[in-house]
Protein backbone atom coordinates (compact mmCIF):
# COMPACT_ATOMS: atom_id res chain seq x y z
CA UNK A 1 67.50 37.03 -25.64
CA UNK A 2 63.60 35.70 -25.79
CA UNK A 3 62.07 34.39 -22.90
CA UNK A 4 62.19 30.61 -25.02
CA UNK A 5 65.91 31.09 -25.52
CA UNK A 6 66.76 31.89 -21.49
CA UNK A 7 65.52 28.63 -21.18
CA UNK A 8 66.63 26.51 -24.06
CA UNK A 9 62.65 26.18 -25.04
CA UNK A 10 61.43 26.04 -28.76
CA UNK A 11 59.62 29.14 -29.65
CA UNK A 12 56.15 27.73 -29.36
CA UNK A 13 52.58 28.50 -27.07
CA UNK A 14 52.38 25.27 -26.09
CA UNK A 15 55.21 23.89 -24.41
CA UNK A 16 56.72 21.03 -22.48
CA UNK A 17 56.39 22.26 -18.52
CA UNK A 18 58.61 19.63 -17.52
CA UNK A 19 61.30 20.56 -19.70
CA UNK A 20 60.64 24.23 -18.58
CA UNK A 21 61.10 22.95 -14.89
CA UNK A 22 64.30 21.40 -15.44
CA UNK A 23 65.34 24.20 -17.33
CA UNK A 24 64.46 26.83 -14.42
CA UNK A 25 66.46 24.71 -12.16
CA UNK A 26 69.74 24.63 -14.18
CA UNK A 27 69.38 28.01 -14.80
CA UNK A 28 68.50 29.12 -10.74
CA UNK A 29 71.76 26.86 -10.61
CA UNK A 30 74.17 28.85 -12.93
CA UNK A 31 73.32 31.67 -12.03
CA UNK A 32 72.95 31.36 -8.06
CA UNK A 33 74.83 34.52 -6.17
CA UNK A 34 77.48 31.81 -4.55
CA UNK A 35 78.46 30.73 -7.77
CA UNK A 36 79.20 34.35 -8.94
CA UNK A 37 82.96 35.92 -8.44
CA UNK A 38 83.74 39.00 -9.04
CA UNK A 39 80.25 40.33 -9.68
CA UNK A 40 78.12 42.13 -7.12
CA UNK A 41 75.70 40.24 -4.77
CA UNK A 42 72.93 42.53 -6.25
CA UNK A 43 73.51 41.47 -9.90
CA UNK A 44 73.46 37.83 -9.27
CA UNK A 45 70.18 38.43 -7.52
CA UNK A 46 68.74 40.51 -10.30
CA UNK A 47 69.60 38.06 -12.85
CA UNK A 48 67.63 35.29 -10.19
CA UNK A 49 64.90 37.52 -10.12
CA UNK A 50 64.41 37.80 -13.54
CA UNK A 51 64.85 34.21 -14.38
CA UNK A 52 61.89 34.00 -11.59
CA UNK A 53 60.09 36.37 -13.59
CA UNK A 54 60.29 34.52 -17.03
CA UNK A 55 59.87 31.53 -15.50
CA UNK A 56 56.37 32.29 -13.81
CA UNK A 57 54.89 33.79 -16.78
CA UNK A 58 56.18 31.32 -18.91
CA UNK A 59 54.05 28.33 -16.84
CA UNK A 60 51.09 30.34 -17.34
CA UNK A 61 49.23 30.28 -20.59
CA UNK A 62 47.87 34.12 -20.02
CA UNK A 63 51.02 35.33 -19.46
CA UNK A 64 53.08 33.62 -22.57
CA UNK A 65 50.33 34.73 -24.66
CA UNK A 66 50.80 38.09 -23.90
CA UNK A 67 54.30 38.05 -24.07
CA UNK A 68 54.10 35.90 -27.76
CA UNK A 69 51.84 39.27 -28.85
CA UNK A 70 53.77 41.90 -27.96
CA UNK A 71 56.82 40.28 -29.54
CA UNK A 72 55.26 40.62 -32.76
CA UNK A 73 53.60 44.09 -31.89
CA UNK A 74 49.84 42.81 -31.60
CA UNK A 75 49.22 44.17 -28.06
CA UNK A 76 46.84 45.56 -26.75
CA UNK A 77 44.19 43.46 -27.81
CA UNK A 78 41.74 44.34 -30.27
CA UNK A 79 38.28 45.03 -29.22
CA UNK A 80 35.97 42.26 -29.93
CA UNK A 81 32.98 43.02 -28.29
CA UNK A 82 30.65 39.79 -30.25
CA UNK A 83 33.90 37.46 -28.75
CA UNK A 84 33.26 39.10 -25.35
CA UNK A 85 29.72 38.77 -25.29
CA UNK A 86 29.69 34.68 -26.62
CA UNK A 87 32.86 33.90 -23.75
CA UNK A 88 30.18 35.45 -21.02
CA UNK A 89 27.39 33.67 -22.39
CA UNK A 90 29.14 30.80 -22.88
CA UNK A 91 30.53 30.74 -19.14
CA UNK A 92 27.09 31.49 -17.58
CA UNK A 93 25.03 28.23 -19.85
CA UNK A 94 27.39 26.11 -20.61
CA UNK A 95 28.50 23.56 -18.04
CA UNK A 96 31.97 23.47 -16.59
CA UNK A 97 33.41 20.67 -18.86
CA UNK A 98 32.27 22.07 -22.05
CA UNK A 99 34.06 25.49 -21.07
CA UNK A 100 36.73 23.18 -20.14
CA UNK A 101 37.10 21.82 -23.56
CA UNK A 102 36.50 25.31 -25.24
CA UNK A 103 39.51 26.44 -23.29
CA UNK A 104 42.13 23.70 -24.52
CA UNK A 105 40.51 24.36 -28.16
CA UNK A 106 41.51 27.54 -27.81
CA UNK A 107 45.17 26.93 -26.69
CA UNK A 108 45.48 24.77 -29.48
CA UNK A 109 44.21 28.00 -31.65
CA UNK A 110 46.15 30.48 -30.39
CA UNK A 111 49.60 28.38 -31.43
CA UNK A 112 48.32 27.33 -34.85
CA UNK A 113 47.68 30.58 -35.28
CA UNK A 114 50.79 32.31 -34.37
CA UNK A 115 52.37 29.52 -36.33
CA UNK A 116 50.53 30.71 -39.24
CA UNK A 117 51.05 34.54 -38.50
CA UNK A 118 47.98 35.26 -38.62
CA UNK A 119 47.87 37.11 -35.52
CA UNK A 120 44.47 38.76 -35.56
CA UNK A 121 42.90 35.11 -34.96
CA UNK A 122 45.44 34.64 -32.38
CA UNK A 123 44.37 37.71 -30.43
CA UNK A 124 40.97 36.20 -30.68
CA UNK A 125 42.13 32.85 -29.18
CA UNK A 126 43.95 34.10 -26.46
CA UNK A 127 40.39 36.40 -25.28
CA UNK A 128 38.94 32.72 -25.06
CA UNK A 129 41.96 31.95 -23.19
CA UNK A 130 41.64 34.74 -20.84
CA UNK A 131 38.38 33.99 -19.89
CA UNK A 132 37.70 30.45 -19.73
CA UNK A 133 40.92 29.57 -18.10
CA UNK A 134 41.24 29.71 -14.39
């Protein structure tokens, strides 16, 4: 079962966060240990912490990118040293909004281009995404 699925989600980068919220907390709810008869204490809390798990990297744009590449087998990330070298320059002259913008640009990248396949842009994208996020 994806990560999307665990939580009802469309398979898609960008994604409601409120609707992943409410999702969590059904899911925390069906699955708490008191609920749970006739299966250990330890499973119920396994299956919690996992649902923790997903649900942490799912909120975080890094993290669902990584986990959208390696589901289609494009991770690691390619070298791209000229990518690496404009994202540095770009964070030490460029002012704080503009990087801003660059950023959500490059979210909106990184799920067209997953949407499209083409995953050797989207490796690109998420590098911006690394690095000018947060």
């Amino acid at each position: 079962m994806s990560w999307f699925q665990l939580f009802g989600l469309p398979e898609s980068f960008i994604i409601d966060l409120d609707a992943l919220e409410k999702a969590y907390v059904l899911a925390q709810k069906r699955i708490h240990p008191d609920r749970w008869t006739g299966v250990s204490f330890k499973t119920a809390e396994q299956f919690s912490a996992h649902i923790n798990k997903v649900y942490a990297a799912l909120k975080d744009p890094r993290k669902r990118g990584e986990y959208m590449l390696k589901c289609v087998n494009f991770w690691p990330i390619s070298s791209f040293p000229k990518i690496m070298q404009e994202i540095f320059s770009l964070k030490m002259n460029s002012d704080p909004q503009a990087v801003h913008i660059l950023y959500q640009e490059s979210l909106i990248k990184f799920d067209k281009f997953l949407k499209e396949k083409d995953f050797f842009q989207a490796q690109k994208a998420y590098l911006y995404i690394c690095y000018l996020g947060k």
